[in-house]
PDB file of N, CA and C in Angstrom:
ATOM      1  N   UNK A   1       0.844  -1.160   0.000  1.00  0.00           N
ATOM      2  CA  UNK A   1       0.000   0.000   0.000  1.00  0.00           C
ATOM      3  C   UNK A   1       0.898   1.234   0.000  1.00  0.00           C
ATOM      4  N   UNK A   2       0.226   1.822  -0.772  1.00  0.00           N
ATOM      5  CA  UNK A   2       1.365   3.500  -0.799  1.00  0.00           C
ATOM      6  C   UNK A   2       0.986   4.437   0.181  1.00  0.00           C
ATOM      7  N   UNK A   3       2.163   4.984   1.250  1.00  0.00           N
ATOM      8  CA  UNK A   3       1.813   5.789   2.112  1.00  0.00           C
ATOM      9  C   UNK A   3       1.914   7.112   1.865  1.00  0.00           C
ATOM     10  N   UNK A   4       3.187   7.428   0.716  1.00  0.00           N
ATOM     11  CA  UNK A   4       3.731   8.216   0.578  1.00  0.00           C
ATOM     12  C   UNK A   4       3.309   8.593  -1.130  1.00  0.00           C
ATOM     13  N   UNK A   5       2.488   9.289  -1.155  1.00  0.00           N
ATOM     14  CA  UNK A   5       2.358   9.366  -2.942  1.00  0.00           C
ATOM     15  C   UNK A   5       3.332   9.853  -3.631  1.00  0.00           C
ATOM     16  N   UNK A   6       3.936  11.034  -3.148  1.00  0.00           N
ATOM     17  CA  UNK A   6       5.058  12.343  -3.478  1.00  0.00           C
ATOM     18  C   UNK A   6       6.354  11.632  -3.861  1.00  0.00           C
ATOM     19  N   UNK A   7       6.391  10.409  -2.754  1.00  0.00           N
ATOM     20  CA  UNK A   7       7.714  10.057  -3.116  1.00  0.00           C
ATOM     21  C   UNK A   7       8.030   8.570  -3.065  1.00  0.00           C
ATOM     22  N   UNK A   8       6.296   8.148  -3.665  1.00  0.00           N
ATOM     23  CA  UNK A   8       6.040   6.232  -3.960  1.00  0.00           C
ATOM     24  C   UNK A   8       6.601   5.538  -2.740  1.00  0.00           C
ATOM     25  N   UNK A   9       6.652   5.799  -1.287  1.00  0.00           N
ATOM     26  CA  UNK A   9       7.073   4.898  -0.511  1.00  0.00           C
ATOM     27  C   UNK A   9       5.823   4.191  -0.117  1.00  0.00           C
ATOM     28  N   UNK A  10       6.259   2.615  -0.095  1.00  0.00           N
ATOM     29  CA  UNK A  10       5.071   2.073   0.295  1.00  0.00           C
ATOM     30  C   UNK A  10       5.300   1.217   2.054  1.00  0.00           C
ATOM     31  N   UNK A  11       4.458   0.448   2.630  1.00  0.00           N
ATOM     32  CA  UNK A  11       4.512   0.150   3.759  1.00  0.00           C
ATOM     33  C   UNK A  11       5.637  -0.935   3.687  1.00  0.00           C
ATOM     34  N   UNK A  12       5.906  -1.375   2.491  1.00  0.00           N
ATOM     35  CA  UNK A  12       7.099  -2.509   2.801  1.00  0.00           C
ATOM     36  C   UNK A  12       8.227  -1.945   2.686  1.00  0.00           C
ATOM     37  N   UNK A  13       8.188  -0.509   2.198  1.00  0.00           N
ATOM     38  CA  UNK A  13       9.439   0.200   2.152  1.00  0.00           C
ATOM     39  C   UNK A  13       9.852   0.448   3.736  1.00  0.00           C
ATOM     40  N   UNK A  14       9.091   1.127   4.564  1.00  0.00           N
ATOM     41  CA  UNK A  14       8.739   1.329   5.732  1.00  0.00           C
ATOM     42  C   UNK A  14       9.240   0.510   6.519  1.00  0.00           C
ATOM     43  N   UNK A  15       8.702  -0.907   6.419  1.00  0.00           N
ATOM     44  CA  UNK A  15       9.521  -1.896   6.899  1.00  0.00           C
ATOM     45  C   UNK A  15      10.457  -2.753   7.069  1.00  0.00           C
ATOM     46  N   UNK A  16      11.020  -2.210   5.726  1.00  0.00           N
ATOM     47  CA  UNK A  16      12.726  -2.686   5.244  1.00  0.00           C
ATOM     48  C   UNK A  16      13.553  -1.687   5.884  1.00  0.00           C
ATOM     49  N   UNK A  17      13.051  -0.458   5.710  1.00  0.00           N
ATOM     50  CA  UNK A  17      13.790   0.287   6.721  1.00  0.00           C
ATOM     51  C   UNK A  17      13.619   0.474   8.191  1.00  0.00           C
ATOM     52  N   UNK A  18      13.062   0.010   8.785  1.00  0.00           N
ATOM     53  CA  UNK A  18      12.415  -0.150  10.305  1.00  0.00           C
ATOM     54  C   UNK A  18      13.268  -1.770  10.474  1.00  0.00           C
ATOM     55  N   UNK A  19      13.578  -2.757   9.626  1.00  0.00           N
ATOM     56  CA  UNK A  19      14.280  -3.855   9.747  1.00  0.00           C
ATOM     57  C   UNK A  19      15.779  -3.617   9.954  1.00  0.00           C
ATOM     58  N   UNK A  20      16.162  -2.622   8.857  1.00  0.00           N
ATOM     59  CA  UNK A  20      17.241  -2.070   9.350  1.00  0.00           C
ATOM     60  C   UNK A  20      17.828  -1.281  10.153  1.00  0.00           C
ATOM     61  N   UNK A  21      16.656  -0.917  10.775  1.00  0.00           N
ATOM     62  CA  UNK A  21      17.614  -0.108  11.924  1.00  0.00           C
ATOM     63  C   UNK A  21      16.537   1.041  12.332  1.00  0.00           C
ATOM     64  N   UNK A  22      15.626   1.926  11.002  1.00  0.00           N
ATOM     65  CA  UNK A  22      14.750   3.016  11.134  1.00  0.00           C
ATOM     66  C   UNK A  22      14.137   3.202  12.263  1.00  0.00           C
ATOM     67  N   UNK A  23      13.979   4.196  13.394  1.00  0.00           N
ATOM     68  CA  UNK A  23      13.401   4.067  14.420  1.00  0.00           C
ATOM     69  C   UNK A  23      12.513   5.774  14.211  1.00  0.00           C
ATOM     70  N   UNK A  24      12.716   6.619  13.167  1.00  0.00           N
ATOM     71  CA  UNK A  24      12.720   7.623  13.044  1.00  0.00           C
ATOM     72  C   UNK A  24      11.809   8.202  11.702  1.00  0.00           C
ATOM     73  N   UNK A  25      10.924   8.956  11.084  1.00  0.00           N
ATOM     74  CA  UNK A  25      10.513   8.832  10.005  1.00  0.00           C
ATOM     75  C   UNK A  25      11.475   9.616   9.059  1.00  0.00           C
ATOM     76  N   UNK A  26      12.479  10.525   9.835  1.00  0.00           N
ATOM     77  CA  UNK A  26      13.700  10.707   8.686  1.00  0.00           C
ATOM     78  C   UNK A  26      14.571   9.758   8.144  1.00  0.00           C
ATOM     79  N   UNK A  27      14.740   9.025   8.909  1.00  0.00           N
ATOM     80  CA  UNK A  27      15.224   7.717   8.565  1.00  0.00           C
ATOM     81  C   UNK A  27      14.537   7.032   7.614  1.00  0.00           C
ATOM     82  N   UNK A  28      13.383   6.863   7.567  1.00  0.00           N
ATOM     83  CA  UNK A  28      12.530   5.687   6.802  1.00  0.00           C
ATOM     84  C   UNK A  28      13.169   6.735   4.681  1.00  0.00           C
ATOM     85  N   UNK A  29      12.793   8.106   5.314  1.00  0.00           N
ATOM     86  CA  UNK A  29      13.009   8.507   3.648  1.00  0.00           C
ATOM     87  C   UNK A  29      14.428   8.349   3.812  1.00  0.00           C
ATOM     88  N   UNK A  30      15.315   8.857   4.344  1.00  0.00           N
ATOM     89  CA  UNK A  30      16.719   8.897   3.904  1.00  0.00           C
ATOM     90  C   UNK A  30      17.002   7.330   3.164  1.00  0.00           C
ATOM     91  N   UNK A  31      16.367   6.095   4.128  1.00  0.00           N
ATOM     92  CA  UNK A  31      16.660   4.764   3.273  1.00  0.00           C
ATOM     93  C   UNK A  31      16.380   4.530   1.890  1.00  0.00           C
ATOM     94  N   UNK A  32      15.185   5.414   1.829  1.00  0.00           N
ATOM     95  CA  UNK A  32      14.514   5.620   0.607  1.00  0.00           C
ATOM     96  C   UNK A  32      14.936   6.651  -0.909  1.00  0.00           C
ATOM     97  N   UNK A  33      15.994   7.618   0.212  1.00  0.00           N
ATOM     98  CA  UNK A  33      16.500   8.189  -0.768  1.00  0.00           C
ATOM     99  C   UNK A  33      15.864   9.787  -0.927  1.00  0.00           C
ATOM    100  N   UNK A  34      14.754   9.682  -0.177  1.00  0.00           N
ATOM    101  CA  UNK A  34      13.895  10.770  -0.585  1.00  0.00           C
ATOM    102  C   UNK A  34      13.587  11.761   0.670  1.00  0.00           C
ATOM    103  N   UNK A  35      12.802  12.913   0.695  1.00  0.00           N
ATOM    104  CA  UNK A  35      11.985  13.702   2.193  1.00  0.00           C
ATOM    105  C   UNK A  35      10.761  13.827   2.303  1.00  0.00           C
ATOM    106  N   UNK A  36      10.430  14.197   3.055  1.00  0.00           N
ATOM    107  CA  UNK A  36       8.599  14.366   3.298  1.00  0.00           C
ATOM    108  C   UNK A  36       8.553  15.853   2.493  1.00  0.00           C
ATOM    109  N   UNK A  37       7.474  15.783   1.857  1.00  0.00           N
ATOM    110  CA  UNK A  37       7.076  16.970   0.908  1.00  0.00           C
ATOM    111  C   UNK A  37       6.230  17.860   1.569  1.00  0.00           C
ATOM    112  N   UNK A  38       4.983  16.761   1.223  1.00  0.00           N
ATOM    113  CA  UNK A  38       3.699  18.157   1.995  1.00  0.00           C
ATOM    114  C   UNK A  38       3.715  17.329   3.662  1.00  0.00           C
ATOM    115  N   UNK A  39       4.034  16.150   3.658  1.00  0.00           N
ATOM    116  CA  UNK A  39       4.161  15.663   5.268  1.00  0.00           C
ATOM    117  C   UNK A  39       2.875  15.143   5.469  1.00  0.00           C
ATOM    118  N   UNK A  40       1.595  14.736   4.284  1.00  0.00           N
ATOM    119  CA  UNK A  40       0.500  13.997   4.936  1.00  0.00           C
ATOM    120  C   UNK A  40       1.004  12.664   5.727  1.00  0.00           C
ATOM    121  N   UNK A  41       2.350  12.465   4.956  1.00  0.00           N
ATOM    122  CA  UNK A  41       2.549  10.594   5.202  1.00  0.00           C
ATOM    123  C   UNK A  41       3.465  10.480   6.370  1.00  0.00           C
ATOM    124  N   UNK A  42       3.422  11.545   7.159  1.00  0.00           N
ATOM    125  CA  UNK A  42       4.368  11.018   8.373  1.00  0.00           C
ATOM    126  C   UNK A  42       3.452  10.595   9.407  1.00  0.00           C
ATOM    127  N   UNK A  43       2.054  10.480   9.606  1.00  0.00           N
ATOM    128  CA  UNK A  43       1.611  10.242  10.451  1.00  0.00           C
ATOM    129  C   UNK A  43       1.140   8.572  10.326  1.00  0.00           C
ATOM    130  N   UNK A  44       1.331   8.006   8.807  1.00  0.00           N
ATOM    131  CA  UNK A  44       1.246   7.038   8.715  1.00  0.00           C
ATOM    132  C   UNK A  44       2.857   6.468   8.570  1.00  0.00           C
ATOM    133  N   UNK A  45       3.673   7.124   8.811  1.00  0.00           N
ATOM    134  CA  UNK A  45       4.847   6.461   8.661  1.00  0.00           C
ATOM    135  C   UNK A  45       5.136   6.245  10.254  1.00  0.00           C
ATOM    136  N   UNK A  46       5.021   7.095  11.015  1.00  0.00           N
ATOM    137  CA  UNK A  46       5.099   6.986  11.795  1.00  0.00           C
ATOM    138  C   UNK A  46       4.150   5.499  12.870  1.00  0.00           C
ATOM    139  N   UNK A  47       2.948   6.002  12.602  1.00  0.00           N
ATOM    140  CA  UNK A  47       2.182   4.059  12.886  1.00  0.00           C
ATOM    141  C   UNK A  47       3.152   2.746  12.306  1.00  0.00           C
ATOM    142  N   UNK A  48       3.568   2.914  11.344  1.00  0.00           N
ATOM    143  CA  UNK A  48       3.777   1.384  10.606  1.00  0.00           C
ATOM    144  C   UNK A  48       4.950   1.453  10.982  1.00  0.00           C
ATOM    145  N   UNK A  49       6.154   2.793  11.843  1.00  0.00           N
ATOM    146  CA  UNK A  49       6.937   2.393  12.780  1.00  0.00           C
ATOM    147  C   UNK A  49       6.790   1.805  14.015  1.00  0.00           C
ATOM    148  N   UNK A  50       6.173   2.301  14.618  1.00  0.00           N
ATOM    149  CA  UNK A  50       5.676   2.036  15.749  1.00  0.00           C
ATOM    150  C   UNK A  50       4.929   0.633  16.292  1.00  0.00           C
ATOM    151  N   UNK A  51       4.294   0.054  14.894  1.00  0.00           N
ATOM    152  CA  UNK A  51       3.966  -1.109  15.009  1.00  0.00           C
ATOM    153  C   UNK A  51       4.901  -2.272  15.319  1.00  0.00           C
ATOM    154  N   UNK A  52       6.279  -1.541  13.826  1.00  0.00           N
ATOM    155  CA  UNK A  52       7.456  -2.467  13.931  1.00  0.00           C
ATOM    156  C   UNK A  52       7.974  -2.895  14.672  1.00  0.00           C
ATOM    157  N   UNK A  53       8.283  -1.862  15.792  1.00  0.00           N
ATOM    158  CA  UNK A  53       9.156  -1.592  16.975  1.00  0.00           C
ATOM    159  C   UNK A  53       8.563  -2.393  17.820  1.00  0.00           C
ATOM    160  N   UNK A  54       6.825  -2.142  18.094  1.00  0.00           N
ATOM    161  CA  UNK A  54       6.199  -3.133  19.130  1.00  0.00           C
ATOM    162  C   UNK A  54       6.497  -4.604  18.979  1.00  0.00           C
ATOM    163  N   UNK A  55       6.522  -4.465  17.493  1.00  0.00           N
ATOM    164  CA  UNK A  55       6.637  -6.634  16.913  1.00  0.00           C
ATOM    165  C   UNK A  55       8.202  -6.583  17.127  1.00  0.00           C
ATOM    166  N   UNK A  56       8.977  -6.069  17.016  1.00  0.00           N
ATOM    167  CA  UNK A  56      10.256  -5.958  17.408  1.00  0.00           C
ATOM    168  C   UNK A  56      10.709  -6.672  18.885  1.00  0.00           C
ATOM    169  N   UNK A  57       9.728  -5.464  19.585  1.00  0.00           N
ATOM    170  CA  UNK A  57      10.067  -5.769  21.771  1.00  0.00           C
ATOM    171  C   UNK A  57       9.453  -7.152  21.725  1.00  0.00           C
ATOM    172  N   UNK A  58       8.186  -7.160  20.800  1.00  0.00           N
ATOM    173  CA  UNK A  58       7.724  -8.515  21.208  1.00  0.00           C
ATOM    174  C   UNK A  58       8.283  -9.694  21.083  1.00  0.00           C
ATOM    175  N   UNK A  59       9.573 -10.093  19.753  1.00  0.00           N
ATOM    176  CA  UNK A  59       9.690 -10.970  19.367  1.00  0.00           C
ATOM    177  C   UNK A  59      11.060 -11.141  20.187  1.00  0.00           C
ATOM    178  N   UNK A  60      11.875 -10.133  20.040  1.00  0.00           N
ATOM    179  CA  UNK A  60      13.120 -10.023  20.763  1.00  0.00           C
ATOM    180  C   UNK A  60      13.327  -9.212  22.112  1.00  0.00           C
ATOM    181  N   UNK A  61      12.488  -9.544  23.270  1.00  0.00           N
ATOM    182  CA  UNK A  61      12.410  -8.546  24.825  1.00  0.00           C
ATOM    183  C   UNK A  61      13.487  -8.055  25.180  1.00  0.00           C
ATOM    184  N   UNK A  62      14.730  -8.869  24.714  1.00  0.00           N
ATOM    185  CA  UNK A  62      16.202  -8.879  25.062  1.00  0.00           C
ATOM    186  C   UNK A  62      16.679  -7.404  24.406  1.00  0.00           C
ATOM    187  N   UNK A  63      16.281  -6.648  23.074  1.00  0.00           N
ATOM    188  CA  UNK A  63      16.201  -5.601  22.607  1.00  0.00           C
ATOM    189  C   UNK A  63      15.657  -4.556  22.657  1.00  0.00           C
ATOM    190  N   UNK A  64      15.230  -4.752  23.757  1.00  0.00           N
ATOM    191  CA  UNK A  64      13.652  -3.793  24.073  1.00  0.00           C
ATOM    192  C   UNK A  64      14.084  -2.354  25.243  1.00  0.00           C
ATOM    193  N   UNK A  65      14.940  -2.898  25.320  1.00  0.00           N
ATOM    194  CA  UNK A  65      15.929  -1.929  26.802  1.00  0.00           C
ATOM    195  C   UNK A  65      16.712  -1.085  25.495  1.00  0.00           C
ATOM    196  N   UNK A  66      17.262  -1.455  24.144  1.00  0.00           N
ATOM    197  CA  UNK A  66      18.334  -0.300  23.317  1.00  0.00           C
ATOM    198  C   UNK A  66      17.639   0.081  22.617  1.00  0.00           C
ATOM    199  N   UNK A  67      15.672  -0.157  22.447  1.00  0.00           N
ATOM    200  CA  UNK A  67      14.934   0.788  21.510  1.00  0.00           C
ATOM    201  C   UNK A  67      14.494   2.001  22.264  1.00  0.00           C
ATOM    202  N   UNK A  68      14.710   2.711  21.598  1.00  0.00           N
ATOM    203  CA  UNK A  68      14.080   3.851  21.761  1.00  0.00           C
ATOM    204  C   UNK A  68      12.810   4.468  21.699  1.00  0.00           C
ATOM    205  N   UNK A  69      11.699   4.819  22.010  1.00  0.00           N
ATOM    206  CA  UNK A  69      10.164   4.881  21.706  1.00  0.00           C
ATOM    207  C   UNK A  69      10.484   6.196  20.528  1.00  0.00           C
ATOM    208  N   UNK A  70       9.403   6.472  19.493  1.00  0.00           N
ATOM    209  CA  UNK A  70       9.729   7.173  18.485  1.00  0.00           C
ATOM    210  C   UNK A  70       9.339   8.894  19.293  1.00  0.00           C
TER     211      UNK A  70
END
């Protein structure tokens, strides 16, 4: 699904970069290459981080103490 129209990022983009490391929605474009334009899509970039991070603490608790909340 496309979150980002301006600059075609979609939710699996989101999560390739949230796999790598993204904890941040500057992060998610910098992986991408790109910035927030008009900024509708940070509030959904921001959820489909936040989700990550939760499935993240959940899967690995042991990591959950060096994440950071966004």
């Amino acid at each position: 699904m496309f979150v980002c129209s301006c600059n075609m990022l979609t939710d699996r983009d989101i999560e390739a970069a949230a796999r790598n490391g993204a904890i941040r929605p500057k992060e998610v474009y910098e992986a991408k290459g790109c910035r927030a334009q008009c900024g509708n899509c940070v509030p959904g970039v921001v959820c489909i981080l936040r989700q990550m991070i939760a499935q993240r603490r959940t899967v690995m608790p042991e990591m959950a103490s060096h994440l950071q909340p966004i």
